[in-house]
C-alpha atoms as a PDB file:
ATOM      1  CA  UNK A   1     -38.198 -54.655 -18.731  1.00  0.00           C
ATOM      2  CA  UNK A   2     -41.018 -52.900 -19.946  1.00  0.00           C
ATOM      3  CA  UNK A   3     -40.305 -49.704 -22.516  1.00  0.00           C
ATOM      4  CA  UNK A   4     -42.883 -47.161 -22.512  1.00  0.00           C
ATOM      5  CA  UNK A   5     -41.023 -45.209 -25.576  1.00  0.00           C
ATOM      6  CA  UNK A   6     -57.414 -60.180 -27.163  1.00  0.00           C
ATOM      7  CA  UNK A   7     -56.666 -62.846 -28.578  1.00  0.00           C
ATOM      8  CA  UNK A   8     -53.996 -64.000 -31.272  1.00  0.00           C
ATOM      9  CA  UNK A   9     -56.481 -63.620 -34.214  1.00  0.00           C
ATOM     10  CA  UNK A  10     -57.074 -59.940 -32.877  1.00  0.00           C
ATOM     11  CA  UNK A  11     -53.539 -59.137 -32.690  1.00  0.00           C
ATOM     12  CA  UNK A  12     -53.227 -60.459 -36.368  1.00  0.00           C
ATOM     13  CA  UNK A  13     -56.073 -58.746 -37.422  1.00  0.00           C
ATOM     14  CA  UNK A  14     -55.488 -55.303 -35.926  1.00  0.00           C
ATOM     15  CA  UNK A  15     -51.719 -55.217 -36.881  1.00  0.00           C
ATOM     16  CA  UNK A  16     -52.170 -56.928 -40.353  1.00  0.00           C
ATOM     17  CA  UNK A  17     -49.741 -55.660 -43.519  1.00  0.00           C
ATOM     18  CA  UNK A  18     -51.191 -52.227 -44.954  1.00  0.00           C
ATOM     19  CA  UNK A  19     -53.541 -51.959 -41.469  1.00  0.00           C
ATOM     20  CA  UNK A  20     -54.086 -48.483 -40.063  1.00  0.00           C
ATOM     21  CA  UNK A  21     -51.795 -47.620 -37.575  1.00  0.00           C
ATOM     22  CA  UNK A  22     -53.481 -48.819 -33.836  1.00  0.00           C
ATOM     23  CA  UNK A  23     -52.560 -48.560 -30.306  1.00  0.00           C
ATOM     24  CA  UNK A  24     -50.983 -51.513 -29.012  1.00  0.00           C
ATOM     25  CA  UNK A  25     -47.756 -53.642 -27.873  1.00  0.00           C
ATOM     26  CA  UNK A  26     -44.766 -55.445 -29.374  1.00  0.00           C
ATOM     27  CA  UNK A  27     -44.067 -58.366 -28.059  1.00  0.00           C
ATOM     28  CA  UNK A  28     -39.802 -58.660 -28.635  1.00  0.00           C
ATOM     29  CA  UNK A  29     -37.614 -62.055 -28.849  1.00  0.00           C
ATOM     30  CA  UNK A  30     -35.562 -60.136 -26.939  1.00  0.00           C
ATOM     31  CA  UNK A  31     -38.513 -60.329 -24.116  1.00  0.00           C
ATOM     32  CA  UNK A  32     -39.067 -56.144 -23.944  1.00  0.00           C
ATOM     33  CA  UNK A  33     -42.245 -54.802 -24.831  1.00  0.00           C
ATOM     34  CA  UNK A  34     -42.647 -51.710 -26.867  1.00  0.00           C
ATOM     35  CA  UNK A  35     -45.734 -49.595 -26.485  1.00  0.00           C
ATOM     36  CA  UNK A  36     -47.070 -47.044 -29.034  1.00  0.00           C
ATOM     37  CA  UNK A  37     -49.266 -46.240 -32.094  1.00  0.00           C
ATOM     38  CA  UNK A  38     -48.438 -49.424 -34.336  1.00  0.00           C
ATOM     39  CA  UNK A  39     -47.981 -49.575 -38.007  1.00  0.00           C
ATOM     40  CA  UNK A  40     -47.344 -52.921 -39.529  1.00  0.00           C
ATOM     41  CA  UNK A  41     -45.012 -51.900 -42.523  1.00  0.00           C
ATOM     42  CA  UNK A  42     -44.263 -55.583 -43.713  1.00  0.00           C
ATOM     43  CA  UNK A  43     -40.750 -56.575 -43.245  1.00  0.00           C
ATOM     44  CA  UNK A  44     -41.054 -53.705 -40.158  1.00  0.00           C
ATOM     45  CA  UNK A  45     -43.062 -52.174 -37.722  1.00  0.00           C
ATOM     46  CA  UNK A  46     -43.188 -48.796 -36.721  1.00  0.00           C
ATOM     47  CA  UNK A  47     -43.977 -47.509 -33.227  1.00  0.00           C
ATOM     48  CA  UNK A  48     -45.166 -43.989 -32.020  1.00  0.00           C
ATOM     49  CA  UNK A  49     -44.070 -42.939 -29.238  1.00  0.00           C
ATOM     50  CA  UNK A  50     -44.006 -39.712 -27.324  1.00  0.00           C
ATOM     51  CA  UNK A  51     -40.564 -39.354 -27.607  1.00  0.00           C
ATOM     52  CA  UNK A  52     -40.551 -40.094 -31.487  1.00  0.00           C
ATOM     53  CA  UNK A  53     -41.187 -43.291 -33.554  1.00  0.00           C
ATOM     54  CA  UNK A  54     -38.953 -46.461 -33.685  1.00  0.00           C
ATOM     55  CA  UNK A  55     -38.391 -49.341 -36.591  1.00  0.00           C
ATOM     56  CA  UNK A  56     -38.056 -52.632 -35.879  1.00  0.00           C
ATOM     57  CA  UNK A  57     -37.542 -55.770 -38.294  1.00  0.00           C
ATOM     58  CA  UNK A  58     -40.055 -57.957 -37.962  1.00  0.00           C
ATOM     59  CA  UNK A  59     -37.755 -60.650 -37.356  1.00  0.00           C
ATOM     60  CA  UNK A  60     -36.940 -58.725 -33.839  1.00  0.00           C
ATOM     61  CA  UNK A  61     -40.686 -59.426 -33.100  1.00  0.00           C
ATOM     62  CA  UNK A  62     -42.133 -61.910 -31.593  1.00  0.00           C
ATOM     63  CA  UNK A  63     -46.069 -60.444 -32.379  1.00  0.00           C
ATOM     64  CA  UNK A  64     -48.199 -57.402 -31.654  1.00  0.00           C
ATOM     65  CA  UNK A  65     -51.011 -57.514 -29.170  1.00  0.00           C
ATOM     66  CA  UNK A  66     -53.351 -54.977 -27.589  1.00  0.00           C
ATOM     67  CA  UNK A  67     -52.562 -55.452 -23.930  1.00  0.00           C
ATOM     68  CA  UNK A  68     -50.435 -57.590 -21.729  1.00  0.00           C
ATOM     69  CA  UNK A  69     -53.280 -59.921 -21.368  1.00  0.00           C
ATOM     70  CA  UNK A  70     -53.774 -60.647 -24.930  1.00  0.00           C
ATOM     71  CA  UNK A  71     -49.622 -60.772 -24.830  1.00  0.00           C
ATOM     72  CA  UNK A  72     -49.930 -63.641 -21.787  1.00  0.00           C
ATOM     73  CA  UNK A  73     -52.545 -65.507 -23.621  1.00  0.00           C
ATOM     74  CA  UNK A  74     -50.602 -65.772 -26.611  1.00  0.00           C
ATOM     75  CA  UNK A  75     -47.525 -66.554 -25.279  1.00  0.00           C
ATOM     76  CA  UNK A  76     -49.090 -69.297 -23.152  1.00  0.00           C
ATOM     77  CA  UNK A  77     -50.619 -70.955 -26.248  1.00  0.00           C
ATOM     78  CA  UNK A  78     -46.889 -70.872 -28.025  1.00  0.00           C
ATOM     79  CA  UNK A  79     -45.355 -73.136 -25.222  1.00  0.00           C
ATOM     80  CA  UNK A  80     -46.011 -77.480 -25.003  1.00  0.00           C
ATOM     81  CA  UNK A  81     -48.258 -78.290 -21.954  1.00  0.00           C
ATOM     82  CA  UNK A  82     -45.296 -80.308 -20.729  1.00  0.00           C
ATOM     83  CA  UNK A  83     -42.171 -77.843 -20.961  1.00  0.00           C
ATOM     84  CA  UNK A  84     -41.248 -76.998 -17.725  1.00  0.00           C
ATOM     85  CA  UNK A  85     -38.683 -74.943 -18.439  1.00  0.00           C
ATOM     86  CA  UNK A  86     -40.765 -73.069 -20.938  1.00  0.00           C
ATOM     87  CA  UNK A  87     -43.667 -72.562 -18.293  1.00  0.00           C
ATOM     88  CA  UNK A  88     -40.941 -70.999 -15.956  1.00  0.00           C
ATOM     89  CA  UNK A  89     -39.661 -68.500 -18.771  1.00  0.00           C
ATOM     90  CA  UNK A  90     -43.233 -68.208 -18.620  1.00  0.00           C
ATOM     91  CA  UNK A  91     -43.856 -67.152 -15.125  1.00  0.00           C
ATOM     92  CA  UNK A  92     -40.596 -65.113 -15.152  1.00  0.00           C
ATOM     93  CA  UNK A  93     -41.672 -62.927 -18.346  1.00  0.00           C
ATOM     94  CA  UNK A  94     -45.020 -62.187 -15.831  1.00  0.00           C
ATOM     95  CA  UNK A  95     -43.185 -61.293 -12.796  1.00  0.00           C
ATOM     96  CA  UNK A  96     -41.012 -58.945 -14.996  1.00  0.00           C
ATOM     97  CA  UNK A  97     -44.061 -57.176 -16.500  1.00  0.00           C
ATOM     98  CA  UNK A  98     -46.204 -57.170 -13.261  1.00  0.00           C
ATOM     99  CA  UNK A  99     -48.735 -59.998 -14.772  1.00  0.00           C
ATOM    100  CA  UNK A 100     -48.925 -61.501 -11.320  1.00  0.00           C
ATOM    101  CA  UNK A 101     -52.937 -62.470 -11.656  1.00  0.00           C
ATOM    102  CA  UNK A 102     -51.489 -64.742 -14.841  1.00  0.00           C
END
């Protein structure tokens, strides 16, 4: 389910502790997606959105990312070359957020 409310050394970069808040995505365990003005706030983040700003423990997040491409790519690098089962949770987080190209 995706909530509207680069690579992983950009993600790191741009949502670093003490960074200015950016534009961007969180990437949750739970497999949502928040999308909003980010603030890495160290043990939370803080989203902007237009219908007010959310805080989430960090340990709800999987990362932060720019786009859904950057999200794929990093994903993809997190899972063994062998896992099946982890490629198919793969394919199925795609299909839920419209990445069919990936």
């Amino acid at each position: 389910m995706l909530l509207l409310v680069g690579s992983s050394a950009v993600g790191a970069e741009l949502f670093g502790g003490g960074a200015e808040p950016a534009e961007g995505l969180l990437i949750l365990r739970n497999g949502q997606i928040l999308s909003g003005r980010i603030t890495n706030l160290g043990e939370y983040y803080s989203v902007v959105l237009p219908e007010g700003e959310l805080r989430l423990r960090r340990s709800e997040v999987e990362f932060a990312c720019r786009d859904l491409a950057e999200a794929y790519q990093r994903k993809r690098t997190l899972i063994a070359r062998d896992n099946t089962l982890e490629h198919l949770q793969l394919a199925q987080w795609c299909v839920r957020h419209g990445l069919l190209e990936a």
